[in-house]
N, C-alpha and C. Protein backbone atom coordinates (compact mmCIF):
# COMPACT_ATOMS: atom_id res chain seq x y z
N UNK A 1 -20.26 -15.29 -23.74
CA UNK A 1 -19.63 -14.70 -22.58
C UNK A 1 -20.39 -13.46 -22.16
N UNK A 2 -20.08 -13.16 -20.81
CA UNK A 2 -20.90 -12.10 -20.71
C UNK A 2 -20.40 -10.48 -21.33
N UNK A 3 -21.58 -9.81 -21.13
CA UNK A 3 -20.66 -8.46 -22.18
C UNK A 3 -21.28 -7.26 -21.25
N UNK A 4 -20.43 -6.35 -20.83
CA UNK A 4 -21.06 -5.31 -20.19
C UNK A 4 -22.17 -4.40 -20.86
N UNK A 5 -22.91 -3.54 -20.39
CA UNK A 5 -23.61 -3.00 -21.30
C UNK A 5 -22.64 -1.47 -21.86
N UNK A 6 -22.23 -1.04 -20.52
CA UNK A 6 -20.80 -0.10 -20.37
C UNK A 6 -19.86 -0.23 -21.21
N UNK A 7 -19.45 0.07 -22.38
CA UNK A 7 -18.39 -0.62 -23.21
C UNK A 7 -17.10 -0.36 -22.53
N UNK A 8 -17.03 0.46 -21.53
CA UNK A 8 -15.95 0.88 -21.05
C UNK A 8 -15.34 -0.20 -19.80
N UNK A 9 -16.47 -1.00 -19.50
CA UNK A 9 -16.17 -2.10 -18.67
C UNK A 9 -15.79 -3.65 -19.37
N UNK A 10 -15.73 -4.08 -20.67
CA UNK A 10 -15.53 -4.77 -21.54
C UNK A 10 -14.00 -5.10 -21.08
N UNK A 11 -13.10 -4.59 -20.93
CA UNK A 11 -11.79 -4.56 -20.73
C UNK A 11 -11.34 -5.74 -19.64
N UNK A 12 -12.35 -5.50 -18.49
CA UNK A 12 -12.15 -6.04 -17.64
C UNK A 12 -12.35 -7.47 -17.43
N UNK A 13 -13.51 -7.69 -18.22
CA UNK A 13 -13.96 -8.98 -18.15
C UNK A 13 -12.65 -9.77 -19.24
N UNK A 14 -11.86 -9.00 -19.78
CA UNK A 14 -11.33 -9.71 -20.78
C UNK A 14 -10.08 -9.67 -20.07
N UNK A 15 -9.60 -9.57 -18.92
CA UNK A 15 -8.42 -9.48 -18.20
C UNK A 15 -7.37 -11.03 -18.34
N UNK A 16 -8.62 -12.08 -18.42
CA UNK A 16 -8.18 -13.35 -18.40
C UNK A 16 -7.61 -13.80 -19.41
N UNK A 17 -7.16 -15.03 -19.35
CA UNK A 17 -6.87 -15.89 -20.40
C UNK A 17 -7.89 -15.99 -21.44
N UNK A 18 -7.75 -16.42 -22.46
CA UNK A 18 -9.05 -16.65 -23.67
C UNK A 18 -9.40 -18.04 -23.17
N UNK A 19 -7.72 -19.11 -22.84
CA UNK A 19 -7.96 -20.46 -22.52
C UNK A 19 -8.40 -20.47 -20.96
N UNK A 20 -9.78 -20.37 -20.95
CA UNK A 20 -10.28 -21.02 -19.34
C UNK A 20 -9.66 -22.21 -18.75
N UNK A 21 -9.16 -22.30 -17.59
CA UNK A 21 -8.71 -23.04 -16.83
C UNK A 21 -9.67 -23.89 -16.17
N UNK A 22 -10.67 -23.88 -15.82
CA UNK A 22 -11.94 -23.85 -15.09
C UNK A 22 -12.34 -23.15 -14.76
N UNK A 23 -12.95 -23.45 -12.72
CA UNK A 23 -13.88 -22.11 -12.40
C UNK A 23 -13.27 -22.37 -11.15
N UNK A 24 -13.67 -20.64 -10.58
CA UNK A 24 -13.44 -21.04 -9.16
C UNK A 24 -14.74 -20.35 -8.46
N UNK A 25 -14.76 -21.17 -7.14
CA UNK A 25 -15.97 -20.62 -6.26
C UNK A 25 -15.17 -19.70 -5.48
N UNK A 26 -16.29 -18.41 -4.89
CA UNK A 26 -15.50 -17.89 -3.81
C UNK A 26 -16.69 -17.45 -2.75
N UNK A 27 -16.64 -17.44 -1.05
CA UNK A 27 -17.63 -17.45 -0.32
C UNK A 27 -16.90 -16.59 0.05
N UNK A 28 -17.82 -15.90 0.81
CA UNK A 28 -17.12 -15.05 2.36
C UNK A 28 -18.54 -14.84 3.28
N UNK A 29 -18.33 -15.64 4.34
CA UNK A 29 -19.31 -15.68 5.66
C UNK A 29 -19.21 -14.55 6.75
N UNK A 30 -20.22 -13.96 7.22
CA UNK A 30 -19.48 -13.02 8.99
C UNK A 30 -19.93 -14.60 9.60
N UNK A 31 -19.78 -14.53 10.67
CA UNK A 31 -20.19 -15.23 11.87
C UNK A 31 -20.59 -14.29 13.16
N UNK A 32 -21.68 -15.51 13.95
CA UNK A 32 -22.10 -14.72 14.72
C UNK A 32 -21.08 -14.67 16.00
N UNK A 33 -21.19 -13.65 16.90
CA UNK A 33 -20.01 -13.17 17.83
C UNK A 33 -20.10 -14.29 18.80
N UNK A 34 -21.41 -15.11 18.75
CA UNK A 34 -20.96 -16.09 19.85
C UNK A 34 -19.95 -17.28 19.18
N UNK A 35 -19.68 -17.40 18.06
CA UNK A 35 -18.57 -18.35 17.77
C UNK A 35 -18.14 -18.73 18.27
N UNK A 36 -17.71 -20.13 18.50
CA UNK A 36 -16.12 -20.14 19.06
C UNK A 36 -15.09 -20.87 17.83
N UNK A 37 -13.87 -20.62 18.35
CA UNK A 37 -12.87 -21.14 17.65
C UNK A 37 -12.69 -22.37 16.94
N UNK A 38 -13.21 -23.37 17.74
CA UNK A 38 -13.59 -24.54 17.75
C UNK A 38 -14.64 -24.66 16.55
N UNK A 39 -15.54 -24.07 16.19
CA UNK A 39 -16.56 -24.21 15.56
C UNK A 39 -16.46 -23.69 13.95
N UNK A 40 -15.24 -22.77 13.69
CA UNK A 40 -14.94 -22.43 13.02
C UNK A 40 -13.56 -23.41 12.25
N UNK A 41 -13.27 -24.14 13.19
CA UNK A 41 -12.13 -25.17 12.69
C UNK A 41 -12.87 -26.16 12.13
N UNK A 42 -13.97 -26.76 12.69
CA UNK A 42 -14.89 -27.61 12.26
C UNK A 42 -15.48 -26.96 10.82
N UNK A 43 -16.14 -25.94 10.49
CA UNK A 43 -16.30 -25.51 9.16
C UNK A 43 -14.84 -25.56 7.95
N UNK A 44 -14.01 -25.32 8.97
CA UNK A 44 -12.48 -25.83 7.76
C UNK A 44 -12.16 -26.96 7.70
N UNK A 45 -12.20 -27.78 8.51
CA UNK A 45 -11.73 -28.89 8.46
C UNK A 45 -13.11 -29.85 7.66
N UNK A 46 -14.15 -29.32 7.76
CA UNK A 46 -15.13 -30.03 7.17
C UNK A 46 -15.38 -29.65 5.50
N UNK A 47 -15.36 -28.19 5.13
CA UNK A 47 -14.98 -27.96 3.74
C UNK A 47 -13.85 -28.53 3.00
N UNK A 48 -12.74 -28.61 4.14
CA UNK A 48 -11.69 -29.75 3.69
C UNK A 48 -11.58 -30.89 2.85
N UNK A 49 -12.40 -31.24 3.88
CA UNK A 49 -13.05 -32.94 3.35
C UNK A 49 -13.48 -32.93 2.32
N UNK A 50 -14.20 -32.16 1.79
CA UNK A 50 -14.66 -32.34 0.42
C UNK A 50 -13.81 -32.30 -1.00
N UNK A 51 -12.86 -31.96 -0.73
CA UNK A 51 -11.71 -32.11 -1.51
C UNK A 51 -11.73 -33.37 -2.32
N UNK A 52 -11.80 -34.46 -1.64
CA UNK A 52 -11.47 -35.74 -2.66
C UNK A 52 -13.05 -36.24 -2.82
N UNK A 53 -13.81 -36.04 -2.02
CA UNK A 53 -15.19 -36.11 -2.29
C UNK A 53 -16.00 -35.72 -3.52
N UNK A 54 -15.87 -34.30 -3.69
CA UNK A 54 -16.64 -33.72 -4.36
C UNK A 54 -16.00 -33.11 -5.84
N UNK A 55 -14.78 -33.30 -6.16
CA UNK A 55 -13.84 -32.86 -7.47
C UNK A 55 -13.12 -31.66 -7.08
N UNK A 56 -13.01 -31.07 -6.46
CA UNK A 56 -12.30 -29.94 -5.81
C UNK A 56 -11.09 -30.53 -6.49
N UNK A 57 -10.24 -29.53 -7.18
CA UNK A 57 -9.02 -29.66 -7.61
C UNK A 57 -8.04 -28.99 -6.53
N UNK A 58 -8.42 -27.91 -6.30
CA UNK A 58 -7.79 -27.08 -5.03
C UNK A 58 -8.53 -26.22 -4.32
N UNK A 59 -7.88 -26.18 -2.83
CA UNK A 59 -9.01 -24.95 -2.07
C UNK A 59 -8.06 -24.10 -0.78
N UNK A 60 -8.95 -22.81 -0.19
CA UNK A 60 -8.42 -22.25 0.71
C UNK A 60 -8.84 -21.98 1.46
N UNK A 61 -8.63 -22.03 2.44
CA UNK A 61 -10.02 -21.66 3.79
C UNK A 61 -9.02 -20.01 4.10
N UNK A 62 -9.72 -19.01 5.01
CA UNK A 62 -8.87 -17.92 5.17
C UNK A 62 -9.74 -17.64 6.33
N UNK A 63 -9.43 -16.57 7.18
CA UNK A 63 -9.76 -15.89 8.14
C UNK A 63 -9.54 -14.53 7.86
N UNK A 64 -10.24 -13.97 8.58
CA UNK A 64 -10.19 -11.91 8.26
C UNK A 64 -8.92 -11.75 9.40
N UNK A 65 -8.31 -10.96 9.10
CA UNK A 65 -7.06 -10.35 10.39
C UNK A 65 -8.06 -9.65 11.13
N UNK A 66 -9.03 -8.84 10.78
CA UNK A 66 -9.61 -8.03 12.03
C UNK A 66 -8.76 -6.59 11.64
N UNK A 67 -8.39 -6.45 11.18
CA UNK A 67 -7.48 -4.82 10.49
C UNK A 67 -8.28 -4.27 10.96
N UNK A 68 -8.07 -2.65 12.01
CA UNK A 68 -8.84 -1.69 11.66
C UNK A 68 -9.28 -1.22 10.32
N UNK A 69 -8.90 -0.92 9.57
CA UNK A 69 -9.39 -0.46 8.38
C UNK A 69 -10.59 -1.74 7.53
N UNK A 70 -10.50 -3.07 7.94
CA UNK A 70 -11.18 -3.84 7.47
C UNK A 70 -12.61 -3.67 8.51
N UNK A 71 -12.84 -3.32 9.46
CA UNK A 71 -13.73 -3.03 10.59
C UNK A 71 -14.18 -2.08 10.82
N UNK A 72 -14.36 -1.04 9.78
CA UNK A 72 -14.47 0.44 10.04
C UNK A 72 -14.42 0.62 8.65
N UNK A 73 -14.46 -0.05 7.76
CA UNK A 73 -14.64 0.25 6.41
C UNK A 73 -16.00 0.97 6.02
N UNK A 74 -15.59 2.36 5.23
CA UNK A 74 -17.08 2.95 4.56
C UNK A 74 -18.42 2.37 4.05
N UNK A 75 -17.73 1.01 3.34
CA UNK A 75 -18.81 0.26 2.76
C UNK A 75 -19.46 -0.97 3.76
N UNK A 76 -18.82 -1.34 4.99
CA UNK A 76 -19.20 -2.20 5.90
C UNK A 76 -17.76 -2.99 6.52
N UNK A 77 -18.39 -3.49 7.72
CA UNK A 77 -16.72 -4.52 8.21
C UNK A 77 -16.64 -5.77 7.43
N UNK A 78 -15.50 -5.80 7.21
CA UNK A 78 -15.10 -6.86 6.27
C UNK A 78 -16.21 -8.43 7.34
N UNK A 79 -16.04 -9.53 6.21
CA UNK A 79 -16.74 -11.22 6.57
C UNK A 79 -15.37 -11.61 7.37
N UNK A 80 -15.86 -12.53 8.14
CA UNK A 80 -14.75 -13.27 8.88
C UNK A 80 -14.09 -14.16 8.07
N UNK A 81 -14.99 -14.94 7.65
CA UNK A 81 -14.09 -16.23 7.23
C UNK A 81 -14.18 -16.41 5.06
N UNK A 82 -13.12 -16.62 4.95
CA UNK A 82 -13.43 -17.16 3.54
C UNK A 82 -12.86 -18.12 2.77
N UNK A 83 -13.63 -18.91 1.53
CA UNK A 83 -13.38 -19.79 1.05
C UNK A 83 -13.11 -20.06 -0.82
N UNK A 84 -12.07 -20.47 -1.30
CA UNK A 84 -12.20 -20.59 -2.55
C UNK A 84 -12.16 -22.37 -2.99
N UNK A 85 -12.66 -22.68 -3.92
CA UNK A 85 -12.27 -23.59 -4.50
C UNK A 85 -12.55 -23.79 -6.14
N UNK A 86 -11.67 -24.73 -6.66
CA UNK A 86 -11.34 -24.67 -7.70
C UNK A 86 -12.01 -25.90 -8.36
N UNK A 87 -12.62 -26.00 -9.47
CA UNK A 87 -13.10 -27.12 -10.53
C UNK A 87 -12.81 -27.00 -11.80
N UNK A 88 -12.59 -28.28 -12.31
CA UNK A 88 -12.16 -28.67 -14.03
C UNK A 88 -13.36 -27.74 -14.57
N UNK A 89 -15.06 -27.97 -14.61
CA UNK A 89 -16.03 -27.33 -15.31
C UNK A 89 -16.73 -26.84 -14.62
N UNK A 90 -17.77 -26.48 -15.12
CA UNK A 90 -18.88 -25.46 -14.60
C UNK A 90 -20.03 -26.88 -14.15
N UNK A 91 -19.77 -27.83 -14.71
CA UNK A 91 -20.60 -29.20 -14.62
C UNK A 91 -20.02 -29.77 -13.06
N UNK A 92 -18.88 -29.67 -12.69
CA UNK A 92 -18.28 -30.12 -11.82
C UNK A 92 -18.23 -29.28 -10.87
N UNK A 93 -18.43 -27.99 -11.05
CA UNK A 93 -18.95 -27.00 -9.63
C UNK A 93 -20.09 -27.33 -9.36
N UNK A 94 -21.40 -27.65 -10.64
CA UNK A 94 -22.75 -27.62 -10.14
C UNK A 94 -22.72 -29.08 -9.74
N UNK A 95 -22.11 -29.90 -9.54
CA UNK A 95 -22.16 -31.62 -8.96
C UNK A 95 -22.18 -31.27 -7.65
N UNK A 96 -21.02 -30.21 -7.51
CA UNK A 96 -20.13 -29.88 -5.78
C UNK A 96 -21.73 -29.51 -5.06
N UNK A 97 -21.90 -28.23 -5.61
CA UNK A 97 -23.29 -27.96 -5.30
C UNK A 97 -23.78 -28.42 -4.72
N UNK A 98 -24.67 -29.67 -5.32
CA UNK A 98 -25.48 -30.37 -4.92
C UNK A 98 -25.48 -31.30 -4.14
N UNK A 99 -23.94 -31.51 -3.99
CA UNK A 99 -23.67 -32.90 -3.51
C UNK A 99 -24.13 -33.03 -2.00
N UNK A 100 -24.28 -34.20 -1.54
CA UNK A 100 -25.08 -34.35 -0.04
C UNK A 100 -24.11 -34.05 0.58
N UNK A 101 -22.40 -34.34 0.80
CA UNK A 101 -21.84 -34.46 1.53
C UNK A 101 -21.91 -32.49 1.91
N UNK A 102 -21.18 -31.74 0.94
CA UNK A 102 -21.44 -30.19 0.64
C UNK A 102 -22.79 -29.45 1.83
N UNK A 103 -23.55 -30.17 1.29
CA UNK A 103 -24.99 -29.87 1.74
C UNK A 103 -24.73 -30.02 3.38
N UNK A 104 -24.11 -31.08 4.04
CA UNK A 104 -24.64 -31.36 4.83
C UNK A 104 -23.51 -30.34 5.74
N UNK A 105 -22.21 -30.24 5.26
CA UNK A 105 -21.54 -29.43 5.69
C UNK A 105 -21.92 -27.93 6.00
N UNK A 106 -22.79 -27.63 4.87
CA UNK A 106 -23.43 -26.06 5.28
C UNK A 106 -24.51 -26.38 6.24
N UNK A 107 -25.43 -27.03 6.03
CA UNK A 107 -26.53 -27.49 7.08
C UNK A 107 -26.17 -27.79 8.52
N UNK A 108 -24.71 -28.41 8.61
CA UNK A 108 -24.65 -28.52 10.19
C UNK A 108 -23.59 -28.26 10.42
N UNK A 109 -22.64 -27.46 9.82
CA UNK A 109 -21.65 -26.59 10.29
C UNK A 109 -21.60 -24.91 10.21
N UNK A 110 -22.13 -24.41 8.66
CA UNK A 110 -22.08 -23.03 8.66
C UNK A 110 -22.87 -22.41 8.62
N UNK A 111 -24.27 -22.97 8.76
CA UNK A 111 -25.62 -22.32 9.20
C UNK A 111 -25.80 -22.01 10.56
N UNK A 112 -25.30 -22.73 11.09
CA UNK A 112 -25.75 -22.43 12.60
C UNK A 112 -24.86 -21.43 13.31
N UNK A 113 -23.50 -21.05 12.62
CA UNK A 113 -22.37 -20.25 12.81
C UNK A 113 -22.57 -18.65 11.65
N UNK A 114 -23.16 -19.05 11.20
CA UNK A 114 -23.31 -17.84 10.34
C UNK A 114 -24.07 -16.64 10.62
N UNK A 115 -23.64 -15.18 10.55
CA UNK A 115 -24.44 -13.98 10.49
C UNK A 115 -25.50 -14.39 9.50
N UNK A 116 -26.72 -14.45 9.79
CA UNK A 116 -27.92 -13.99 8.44
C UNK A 116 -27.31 -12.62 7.63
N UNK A 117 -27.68 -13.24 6.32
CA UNK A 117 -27.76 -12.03 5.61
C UNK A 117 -26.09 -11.87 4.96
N UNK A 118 -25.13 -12.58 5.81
CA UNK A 118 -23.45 -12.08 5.16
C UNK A 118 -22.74 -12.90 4.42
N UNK A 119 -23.76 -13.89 3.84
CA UNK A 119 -23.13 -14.64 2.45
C UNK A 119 -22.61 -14.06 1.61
N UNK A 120 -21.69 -14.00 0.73
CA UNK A 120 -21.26 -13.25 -0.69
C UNK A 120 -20.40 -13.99 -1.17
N UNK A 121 -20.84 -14.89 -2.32
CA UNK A 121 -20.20 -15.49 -2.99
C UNK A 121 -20.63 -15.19 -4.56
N UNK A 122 -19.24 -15.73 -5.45
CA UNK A 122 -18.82 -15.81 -6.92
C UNK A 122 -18.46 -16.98 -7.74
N UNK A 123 -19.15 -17.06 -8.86
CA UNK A 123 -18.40 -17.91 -9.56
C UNK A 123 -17.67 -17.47 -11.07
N UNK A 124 -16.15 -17.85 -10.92
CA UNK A 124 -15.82 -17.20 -12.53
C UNK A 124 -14.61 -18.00 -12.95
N UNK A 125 -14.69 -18.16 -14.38
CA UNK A 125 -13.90 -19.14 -15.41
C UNK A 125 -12.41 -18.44 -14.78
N UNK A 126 -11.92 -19.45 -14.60
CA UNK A 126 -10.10 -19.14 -14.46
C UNK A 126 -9.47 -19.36 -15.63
């Protein structure tokens, strides 16, 4: 497992269960301002799909409210859109990965909608 070098951060990583549940992915995209609505339903409704496709046990698509305080934040404006999903293993996230259907969903839905540069995603044992 991983171990901080900080011993004082050790705590945290141990917040969880000992018994891992699996893993979950987590994204968060900006998009570019020419978006439209439409195009962004198509990235949910198409991450959707992969649900029975790709082993997805569960998932969430989300949107940013646009909060002032999320838009004016010290550290930057919050991502528009975000995504979690859930897998049995770490074998079964890296399948999702790869998989063509996955692939083709980022290739011709959230690439062409996406800010460069405002990917930020995670992966960690539940």
């Amino acid at each position: 497992s991983y171990m901080f070098k900080d011993k004082r951060q050790q705590p945290i990583a141990l917040m969880m269960s000992r018994a891992a549940k699996g893993l979950r992915h987590v994204v968060m995209i900006g998009v570019k301002e020419t978006t439209s609505n439409e195009q962004i339903l198509a990235v949910k409704e198409g991450l959707a799909a992969l649900k029975d496709t790709c082993g997805i046990l569960e998932f969430e698509f989300g949107m940013d409210l646009k909060l002032p305080s999320g838009q004016s934040h010290p550290a930057g404006k919050n991502r528009t859109c975000t995504w979690y999903a859930d897998f049995p293993s770490v074998e079964a996230y890296e399948a999702y990965a790869a998989h063509p259907e996955h692939v083709k969903v980022i290739n011709d839905l959230i690439k062409p909608i996406m800010e460069p540069g405002s990917r930020a995603a995670i992966q960690y044992e539940r």
